[in-house]
C-alpha atoms as a PDB file:
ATOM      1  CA  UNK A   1     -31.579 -26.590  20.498  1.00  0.00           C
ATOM      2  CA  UNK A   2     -28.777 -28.939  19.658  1.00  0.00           C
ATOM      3  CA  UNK A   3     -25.138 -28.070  21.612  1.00  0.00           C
ATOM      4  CA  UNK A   4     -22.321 -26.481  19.038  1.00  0.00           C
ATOM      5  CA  UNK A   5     -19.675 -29.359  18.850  1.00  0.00           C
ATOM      6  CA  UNK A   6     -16.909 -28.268  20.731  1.00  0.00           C
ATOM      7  CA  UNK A   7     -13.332 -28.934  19.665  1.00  0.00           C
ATOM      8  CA  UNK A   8     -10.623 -30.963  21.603  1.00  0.00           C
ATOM      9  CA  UNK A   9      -6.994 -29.621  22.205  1.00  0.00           C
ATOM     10  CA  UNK A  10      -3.867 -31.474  22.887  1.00  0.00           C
ATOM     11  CA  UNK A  11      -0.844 -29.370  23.609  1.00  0.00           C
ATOM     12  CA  UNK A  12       2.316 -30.926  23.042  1.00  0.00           C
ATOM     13  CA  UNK A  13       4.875 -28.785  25.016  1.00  0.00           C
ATOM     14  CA  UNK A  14       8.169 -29.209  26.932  1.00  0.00           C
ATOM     15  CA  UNK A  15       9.928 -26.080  29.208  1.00  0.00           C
ATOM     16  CA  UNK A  16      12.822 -24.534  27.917  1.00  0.00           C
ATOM     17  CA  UNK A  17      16.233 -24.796  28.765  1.00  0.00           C
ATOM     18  CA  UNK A  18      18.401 -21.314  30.289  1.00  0.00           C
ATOM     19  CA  UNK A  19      19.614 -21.051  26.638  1.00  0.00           C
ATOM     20  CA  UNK A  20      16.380 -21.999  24.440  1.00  0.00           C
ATOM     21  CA  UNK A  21      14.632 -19.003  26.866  1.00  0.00           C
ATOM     22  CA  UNK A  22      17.340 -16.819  26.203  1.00  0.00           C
ATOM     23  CA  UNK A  23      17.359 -16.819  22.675  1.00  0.00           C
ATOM     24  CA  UNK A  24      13.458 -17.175  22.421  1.00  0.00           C
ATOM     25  CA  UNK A  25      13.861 -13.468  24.545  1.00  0.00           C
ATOM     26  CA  UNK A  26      16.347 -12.023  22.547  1.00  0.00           C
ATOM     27  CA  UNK A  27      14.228 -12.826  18.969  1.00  0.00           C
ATOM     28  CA  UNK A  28      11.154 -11.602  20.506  1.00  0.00           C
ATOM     29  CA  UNK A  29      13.163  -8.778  21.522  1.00  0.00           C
ATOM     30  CA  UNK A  30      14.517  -7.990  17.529  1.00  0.00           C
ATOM     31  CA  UNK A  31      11.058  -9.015  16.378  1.00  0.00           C
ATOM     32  CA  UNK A  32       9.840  -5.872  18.799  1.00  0.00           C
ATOM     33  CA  UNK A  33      12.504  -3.536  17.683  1.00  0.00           C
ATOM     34  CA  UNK A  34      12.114  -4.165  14.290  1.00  0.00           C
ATOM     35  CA  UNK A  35       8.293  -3.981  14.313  1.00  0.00           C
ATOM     36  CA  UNK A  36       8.172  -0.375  16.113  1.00  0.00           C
ATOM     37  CA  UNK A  37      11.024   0.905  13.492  1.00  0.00           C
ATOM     38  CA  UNK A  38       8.857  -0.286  10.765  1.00  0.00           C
ATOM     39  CA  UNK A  39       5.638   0.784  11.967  1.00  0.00           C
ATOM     40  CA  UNK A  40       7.069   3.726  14.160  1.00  0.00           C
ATOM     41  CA  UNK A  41       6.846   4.630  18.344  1.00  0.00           C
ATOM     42  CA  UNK A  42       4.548   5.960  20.345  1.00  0.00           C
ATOM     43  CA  UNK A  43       5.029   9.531  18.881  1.00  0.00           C
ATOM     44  CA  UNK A  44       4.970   8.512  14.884  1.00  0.00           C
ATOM     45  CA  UNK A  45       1.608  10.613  14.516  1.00  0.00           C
ATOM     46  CA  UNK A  46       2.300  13.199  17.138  1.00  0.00           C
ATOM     47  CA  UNK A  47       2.339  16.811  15.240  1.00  0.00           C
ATOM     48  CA  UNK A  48       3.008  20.344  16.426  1.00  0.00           C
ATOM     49  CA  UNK A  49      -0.241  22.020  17.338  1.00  0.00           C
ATOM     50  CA  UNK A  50      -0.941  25.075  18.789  1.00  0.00           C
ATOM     51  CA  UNK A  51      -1.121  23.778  21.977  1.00  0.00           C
ATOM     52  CA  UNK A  52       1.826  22.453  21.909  1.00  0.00           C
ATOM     53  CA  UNK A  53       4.053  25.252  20.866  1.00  0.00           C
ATOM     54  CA  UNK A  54       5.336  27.762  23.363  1.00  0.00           C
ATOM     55  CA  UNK A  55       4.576  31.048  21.789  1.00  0.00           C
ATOM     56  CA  UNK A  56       6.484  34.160  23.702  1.00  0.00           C
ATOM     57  CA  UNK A  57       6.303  37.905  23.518  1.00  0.00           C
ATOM     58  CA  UNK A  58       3.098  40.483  24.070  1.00  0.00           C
ATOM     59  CA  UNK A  59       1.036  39.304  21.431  1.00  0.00           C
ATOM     60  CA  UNK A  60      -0.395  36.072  23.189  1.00  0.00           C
ATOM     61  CA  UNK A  61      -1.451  35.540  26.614  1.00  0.00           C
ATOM     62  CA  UNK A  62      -5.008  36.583  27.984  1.00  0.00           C
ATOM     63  CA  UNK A  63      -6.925  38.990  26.916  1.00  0.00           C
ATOM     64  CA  UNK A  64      -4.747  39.618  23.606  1.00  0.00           C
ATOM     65  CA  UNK A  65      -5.581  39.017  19.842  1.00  0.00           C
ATOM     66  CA  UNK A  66      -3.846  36.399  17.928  1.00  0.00           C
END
C-alpha cells in the first residue's frame, strides 16, 4: 500500500517584543471576557433543584412525607 503524501510546513515567526506580548494578552484577555458574557459562565445552565434548596421546618427530614 502506497504512503499518504504528507504535507510540508514552514513557519515564519519572530518573538514578540514586552509591548506586542502585552497587548496580544490583553486582546486575548477581552476576546475571553467577551466570549463567556456572550455565551455565559460556568453556572449559565445551573437551576434550582431539590437538592439544592434548603428546605426547613418539620415537614422534611427523615422519615417524614413530602
Amino acid at each position: 500500500m502506497a504512503e499518504p503524501p504528507t504535507i510540508a510546513l514552514k513557519r515564519h515567526y519572530v518573538p514578540l517584543s514586552e509591548k506586542e506580548t502585552e497587548e496580544l494578552v490583553g486582546v486575548m484577555a477581552d476576546f475571553v471576557v467577551d466570549y463567556i458574557k456572550r455565551h455565559g459562565g460556568p453556572d449559565r445552565n445551573r437551576s434550582t433543584n431539590a437538592t439544592e434548596t434548603k428546605h426547613e421546618g418539620e415537614a422534611h427530614g427523615p422519615g417524614k412525607k413530602d
